[in-house]
C-alpha atoms as a PDB file:
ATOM      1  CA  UNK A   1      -3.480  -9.683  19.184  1.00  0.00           C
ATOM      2  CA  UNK A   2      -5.429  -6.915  20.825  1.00  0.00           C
ATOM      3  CA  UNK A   3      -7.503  -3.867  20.176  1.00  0.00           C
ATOM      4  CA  UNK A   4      -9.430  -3.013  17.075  1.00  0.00           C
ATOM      5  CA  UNK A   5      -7.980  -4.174  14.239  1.00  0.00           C
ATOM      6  CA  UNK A   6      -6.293  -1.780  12.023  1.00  0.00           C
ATOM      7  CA  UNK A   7      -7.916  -2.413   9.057  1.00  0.00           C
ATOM      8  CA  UNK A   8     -11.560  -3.808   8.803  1.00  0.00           C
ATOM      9  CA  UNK A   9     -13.803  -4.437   5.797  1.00  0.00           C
ATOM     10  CA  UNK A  10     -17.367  -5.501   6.154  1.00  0.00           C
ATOM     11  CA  UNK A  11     -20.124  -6.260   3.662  1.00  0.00           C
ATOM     12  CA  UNK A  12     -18.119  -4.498   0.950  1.00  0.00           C
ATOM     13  CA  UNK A  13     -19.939  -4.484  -2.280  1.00  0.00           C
ATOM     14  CA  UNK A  14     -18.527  -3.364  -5.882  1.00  0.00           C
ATOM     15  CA  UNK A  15     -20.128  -2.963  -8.795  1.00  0.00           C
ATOM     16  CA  UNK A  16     -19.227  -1.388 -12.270  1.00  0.00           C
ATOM     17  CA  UNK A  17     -22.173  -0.525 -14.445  1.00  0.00           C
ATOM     18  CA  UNK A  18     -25.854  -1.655 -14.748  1.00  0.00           C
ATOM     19  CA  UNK A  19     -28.773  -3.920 -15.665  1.00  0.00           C
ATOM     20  CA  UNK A  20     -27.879  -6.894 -17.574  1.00  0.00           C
ATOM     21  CA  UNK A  21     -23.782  -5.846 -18.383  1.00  0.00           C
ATOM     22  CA  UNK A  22     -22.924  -4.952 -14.656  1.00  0.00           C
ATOM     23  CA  UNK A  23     -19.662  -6.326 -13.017  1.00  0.00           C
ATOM     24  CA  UNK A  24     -20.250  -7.284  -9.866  1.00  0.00           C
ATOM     25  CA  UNK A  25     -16.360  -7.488  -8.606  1.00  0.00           C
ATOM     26  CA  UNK A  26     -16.973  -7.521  -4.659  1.00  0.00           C
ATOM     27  CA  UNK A  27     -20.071  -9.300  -3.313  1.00  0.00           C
ATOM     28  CA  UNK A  28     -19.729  -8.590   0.396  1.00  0.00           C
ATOM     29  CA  UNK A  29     -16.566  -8.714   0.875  1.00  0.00           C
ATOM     30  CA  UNK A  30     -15.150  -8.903   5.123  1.00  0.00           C
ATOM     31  CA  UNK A  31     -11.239  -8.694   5.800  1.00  0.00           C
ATOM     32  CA  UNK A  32     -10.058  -7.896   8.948  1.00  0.00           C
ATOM     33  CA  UNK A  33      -6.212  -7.493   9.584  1.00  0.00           C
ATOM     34  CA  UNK A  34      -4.539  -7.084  13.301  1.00  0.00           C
ATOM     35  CA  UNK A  35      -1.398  -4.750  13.959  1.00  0.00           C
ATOM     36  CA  UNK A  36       1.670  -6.109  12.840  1.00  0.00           C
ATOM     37  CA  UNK A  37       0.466  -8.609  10.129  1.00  0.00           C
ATOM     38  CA  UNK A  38       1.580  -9.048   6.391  1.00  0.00           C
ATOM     39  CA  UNK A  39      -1.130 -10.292   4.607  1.00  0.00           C
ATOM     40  CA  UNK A  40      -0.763 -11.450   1.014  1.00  0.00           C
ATOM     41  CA  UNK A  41      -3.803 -10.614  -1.485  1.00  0.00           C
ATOM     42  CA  UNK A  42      -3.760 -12.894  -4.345  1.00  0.00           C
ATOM     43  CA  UNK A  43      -5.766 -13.839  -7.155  1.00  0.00           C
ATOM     44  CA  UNK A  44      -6.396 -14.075 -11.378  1.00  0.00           C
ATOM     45  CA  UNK A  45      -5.833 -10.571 -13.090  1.00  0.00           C
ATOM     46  CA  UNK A  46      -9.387  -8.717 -13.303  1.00  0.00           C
ATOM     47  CA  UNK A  47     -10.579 -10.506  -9.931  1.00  0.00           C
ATOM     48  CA  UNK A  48     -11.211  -7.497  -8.087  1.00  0.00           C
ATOM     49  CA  UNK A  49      -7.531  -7.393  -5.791  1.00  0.00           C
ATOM     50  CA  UNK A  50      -7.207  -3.182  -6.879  1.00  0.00           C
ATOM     51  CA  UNK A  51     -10.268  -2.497  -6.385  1.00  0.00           C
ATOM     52  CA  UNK A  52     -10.300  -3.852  -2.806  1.00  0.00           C
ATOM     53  CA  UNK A  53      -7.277  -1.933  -2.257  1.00  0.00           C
ATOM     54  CA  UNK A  54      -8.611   1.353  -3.557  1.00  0.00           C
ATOM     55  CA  UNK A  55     -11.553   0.853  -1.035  1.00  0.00           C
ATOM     56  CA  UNK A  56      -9.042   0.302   1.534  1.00  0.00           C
ATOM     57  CA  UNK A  57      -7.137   2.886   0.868  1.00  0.00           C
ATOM     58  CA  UNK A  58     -10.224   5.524   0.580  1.00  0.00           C
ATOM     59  CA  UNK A  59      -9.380   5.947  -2.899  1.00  0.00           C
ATOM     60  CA  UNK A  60     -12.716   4.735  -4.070  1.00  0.00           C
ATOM     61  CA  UNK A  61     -16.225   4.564  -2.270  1.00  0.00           C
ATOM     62  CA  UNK A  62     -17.901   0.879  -2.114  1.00  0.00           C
ATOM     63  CA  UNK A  63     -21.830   0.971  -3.086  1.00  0.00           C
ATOM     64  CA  UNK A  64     -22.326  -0.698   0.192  1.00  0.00           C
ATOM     65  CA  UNK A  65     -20.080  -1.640   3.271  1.00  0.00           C
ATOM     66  CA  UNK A  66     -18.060  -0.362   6.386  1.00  0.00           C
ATOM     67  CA  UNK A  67     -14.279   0.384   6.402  1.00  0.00           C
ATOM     68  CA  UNK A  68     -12.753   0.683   9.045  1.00  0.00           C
ATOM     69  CA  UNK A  69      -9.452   1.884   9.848  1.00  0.00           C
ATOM     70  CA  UNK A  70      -7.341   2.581  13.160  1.00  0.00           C
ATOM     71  CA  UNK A  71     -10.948   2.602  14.540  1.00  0.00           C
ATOM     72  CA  UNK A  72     -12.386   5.177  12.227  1.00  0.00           C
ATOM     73  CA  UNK A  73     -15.937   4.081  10.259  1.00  0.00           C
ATOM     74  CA  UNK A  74     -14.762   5.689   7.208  1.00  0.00           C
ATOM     75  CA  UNK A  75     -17.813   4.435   4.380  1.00  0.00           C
ATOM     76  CA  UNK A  76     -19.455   8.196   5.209  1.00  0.00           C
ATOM     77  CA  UNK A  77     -16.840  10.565   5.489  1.00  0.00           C
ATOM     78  CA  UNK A  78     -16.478  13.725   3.409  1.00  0.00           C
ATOM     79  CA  UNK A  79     -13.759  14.244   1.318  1.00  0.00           C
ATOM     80  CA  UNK A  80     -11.281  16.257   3.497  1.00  0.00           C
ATOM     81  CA  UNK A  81     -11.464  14.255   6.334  1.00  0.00           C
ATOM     82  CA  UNK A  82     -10.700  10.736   3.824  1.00  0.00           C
ATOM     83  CA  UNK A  83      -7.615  13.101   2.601  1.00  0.00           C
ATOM     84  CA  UNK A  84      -6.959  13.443   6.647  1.00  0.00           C
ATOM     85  CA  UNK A  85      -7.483   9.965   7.165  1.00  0.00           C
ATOM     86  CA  UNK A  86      -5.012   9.025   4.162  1.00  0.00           C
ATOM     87  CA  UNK A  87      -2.724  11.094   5.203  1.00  0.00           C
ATOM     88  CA  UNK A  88      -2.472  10.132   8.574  1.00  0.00           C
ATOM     89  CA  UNK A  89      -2.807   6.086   8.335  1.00  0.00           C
ATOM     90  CA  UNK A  90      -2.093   5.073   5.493  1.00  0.00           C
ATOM     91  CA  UNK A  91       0.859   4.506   2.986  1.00  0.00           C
ATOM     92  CA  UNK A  92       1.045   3.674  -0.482  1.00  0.00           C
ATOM     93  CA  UNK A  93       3.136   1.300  -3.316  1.00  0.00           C
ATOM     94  CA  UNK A  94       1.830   0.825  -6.527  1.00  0.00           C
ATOM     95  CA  UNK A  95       3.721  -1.567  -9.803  1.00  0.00           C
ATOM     96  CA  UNK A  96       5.081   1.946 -11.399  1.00  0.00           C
ATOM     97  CA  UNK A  97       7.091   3.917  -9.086  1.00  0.00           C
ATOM     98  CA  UNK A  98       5.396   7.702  -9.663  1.00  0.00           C
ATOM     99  CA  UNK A  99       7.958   9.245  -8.664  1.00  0.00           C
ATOM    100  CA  UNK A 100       8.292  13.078  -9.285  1.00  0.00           C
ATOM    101  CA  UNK A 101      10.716  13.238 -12.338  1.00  0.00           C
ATOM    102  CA  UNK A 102      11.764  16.708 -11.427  1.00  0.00           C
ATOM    103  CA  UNK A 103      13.368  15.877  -7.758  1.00  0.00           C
ATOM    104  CA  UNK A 104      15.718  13.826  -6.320  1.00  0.00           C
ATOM    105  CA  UNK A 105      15.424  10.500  -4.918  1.00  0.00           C
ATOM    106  CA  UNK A 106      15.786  12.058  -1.234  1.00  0.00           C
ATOM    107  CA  UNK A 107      12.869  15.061  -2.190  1.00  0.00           C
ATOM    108  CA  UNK A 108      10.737  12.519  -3.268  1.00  0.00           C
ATOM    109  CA  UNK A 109      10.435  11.129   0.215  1.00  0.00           C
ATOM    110  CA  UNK A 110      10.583  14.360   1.872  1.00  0.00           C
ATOM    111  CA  UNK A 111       7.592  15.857  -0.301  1.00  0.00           C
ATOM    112  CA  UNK A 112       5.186  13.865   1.647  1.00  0.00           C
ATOM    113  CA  UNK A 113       6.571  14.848   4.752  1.00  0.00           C
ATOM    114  CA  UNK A 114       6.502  18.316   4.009  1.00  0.00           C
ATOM    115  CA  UNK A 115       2.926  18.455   2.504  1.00  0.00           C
ATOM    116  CA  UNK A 116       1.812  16.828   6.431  1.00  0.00           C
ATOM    117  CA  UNK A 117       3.153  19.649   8.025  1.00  0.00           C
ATOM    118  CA  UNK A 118       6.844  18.671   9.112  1.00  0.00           C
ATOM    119  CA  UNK A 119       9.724  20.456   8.983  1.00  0.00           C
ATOM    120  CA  UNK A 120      11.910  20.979   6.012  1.00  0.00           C
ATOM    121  CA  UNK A 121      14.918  20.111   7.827  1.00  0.00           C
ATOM    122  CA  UNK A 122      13.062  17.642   9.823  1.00  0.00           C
ATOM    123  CA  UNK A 123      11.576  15.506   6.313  1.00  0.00           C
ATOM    124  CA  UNK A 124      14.754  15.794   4.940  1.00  0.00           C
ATOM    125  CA  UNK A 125      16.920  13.801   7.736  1.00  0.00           C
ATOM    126  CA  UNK A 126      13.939  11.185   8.116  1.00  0.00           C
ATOM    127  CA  UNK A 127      14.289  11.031   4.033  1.00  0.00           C
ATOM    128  CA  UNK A 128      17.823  10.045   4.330  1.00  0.00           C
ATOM    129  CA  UNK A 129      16.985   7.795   7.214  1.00  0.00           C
ATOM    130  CA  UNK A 130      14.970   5.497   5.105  1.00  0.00           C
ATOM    131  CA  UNK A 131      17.300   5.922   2.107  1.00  0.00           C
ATOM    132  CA  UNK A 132      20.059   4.362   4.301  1.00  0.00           C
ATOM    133  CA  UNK A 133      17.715   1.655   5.201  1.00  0.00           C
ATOM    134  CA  UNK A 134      16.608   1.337   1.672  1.00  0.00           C
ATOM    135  CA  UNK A 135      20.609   0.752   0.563  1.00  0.00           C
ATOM    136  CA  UNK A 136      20.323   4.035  -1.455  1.00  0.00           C
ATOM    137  CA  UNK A 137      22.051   6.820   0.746  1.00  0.00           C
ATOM    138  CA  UNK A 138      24.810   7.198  -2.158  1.00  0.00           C
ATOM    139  CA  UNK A 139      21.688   7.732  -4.586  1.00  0.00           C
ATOM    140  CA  UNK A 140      20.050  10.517  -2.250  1.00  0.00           C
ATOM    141  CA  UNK A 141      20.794  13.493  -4.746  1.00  0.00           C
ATOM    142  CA  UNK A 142      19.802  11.154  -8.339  1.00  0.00           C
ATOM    143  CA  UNK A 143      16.464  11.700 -10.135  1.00  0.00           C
ATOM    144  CA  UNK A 144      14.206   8.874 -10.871  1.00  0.00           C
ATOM    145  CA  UNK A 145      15.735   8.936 -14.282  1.00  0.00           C
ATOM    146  CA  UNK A 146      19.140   8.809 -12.941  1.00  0.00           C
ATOM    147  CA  UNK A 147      17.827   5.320 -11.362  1.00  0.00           C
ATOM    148  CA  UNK A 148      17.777   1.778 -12.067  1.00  0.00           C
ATOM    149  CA  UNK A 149      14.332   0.072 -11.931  1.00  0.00           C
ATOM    150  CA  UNK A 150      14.574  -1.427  -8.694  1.00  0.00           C
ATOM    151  CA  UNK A 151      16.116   1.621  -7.526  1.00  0.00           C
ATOM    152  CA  UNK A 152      13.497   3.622  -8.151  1.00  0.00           C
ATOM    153  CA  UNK A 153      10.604   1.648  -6.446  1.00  0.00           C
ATOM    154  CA  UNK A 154      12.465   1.467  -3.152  1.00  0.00           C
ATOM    155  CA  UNK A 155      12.616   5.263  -3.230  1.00  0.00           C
ATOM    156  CA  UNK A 156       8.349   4.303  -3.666  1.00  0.00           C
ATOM    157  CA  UNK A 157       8.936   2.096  -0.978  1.00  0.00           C
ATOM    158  CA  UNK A 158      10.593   4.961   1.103  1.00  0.00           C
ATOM    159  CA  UNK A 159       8.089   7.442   0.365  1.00  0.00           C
ATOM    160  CA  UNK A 160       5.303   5.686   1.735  1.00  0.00           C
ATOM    161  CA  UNK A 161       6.763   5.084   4.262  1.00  0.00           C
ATOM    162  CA  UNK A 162       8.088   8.270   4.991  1.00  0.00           C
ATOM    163  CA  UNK A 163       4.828   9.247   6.976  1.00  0.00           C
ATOM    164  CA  UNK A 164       5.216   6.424   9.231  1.00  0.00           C
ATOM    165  CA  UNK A 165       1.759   5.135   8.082  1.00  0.00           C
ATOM    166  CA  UNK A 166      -0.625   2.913  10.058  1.00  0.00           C
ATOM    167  CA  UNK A 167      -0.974   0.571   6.968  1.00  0.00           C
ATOM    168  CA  UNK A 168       0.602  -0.018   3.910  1.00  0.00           C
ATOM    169  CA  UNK A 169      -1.349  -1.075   0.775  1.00  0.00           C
ATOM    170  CA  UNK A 170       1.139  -2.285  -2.241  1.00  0.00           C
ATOM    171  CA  UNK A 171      -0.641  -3.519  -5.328  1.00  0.00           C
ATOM    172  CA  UNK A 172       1.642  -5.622  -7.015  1.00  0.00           C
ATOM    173  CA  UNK A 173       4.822  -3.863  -5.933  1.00  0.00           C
ATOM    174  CA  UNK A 174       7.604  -5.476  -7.414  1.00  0.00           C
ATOM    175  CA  UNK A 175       5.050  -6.715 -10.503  1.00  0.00           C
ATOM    176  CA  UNK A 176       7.314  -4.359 -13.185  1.00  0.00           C
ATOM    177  CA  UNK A 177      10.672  -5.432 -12.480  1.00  0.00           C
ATOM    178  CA  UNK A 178      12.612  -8.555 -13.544  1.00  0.00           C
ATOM    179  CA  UNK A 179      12.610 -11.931 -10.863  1.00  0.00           C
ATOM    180  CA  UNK A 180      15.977 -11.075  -9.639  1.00  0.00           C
ATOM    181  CA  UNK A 181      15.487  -7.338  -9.131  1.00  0.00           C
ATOM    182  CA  UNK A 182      12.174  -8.062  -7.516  1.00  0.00           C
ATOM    183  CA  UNK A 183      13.600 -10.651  -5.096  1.00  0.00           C
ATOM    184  CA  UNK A 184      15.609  -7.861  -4.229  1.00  0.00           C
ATOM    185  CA  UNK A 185      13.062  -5.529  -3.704  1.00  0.00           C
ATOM    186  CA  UNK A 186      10.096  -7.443  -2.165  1.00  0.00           C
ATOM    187  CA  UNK A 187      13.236  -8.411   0.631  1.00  0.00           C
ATOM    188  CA  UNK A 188      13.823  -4.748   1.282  1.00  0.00           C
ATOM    189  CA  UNK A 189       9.767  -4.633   1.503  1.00  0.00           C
ATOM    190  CA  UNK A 190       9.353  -7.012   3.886  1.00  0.00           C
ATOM    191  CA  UNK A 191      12.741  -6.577   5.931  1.00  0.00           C
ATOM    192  CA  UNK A 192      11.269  -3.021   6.253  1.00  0.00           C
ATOM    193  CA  UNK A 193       7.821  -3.569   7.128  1.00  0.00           C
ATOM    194  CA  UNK A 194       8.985  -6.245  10.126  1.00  0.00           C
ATOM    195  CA  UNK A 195      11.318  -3.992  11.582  1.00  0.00           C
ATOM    196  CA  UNK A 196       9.050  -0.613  12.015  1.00  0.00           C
ATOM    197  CA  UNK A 197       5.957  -3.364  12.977  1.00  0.00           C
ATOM    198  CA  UNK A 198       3.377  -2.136   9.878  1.00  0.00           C
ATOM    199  CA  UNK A 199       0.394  -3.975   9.370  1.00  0.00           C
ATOM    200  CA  UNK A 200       0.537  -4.399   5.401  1.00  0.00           C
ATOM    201  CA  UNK A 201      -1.816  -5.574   2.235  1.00  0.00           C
ATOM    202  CA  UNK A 202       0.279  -6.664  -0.587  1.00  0.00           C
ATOM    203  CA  UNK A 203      -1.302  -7.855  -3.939  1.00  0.00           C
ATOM    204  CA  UNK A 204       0.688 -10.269  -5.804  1.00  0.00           C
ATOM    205  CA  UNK A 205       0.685 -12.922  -8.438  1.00  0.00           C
ATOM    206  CA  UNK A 206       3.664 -14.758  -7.189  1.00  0.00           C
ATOM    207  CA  UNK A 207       3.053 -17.641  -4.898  1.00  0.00           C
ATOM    208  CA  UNK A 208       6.528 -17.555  -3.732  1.00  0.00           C
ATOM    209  CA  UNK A 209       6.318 -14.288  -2.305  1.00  0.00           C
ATOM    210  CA  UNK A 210       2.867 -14.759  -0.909  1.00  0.00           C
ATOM    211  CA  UNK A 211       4.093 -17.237   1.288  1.00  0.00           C
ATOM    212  CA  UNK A 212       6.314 -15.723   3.026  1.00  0.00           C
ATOM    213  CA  UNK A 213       3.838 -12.961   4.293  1.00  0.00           C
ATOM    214  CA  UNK A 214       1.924 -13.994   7.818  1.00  0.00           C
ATOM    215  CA  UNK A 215      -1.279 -14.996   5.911  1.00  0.00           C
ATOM    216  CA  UNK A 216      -3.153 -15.580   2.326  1.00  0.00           C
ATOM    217  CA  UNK A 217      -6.581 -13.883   1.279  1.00  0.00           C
ATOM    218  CA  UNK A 218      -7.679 -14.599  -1.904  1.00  0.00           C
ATOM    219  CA  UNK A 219     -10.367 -12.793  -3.918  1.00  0.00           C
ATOM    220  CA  UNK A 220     -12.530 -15.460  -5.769  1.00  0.00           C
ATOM    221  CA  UNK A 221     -16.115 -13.993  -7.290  1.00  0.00           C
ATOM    222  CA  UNK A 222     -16.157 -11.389  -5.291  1.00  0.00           C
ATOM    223  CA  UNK A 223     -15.885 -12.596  -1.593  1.00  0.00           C
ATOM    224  CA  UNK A 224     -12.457 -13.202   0.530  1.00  0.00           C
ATOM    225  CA  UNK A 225     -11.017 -16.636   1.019  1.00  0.00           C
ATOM    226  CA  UNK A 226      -8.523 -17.651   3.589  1.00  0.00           C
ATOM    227  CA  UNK A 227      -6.038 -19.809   2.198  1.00  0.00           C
END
């Protein structure tokens, strides 16, 4: 693969509190992911695979360390231009949907959209794009309570999506649901992801589903393994 890799990580350092007590969950840290590849994060709960996707995802600063993304040195920029830069690249799936109780399944897609600048009409038909693609067009006008589990977190899946991001960042996506409903959606996931060529992070516990992404990183005291 050629170019600059989409997403970069260099040096990354992490640590929560001080002196004698401080948790030192990254210790320099270096991931770097080419266009088009799936790459499974794994390891134990409390190993450090949210924070590294926070950092990734210019949620939260590093104490030390370069991200880069699409090109961009991020590590120094101010806050508008991260907001810019999230908005722009990157896409989001977390273990609870968040969806907007209030609106629909297909408002919850086009909400992003709309917020980037697109047309009304325009974030609407791309919402019911993806909610075809998703399996959910007959679902378009439900509210997340009006959903099934699984249901709802491939509306999460279309949302962040719905910006056509550079990368997508899913921290344990399917970790909420029950082993047949997250078969279901971790397929849609990855069906999804192949076809529009995303470069993807996804943090999992489940081996199975880990290897069927393009590669393994693990996070074990602080650094990144390839597995």
């Amino acid at each position: 693969m050629m170019g600059n890799p989409v997403l970069h990580l260099q040096a990354i350092e992490r640590c929560f509190g001080t002196g004698e007590t401080a948790l030192h969950v990254l210790k320099g840290a270096e991931l770097k992911i080419n266009a088009g590849e799936i790459v499974a994060l794994v390891g134990p709960s409390g190993s450090g695979k949210s924070t590294l996707l926070h950092i990734a995802g210019l949620l939260e600063k590093p104490d030390s360390g370069e991200i880069n993304i699409a090109g961009v040195a991020c590590s120094k920029l101010g806050d508008d231009r991260r907001t810019e830069m999230r908005r722009k690249h990157l896409g989001f799936v977390y273990q609870y949907h968040h969806l907007l109780a209030e609106f629909s399944a297909l408002e919850n897609i086009a909400i992003p959209q709309i917020i980037a600048g697109l047309d009304k009409a325009e974030a609407k038909e791309r919402a019911s794009q993806l909610l075809e693609m998703l399996g959910l067009a007959n679902r378009a006008t439900h509210r997340p309570a009006k959903l099934s589990g699984g249901e709802q977190q491939r509306v999460a899946i279309g949302r962040a999506l719905a910006n056509a991001p550079t990368l997508l960042l899913a921290d344990e996506p399917t970790g909420n649901l029950d082993p047949e409903t997250a078969g279901g959606v971790f397929n849609m996931l990855l069906n999804l992801t192949r076809k529009t060529g995303l470069t993807a992070v996804i943090a999992t516990h489940n081996p199975d589903l880990a290897r069927r992404m393009d590669r393994t990183v693990r996070v074990e005291n602080g650094h990144l393994i390839e597995v």
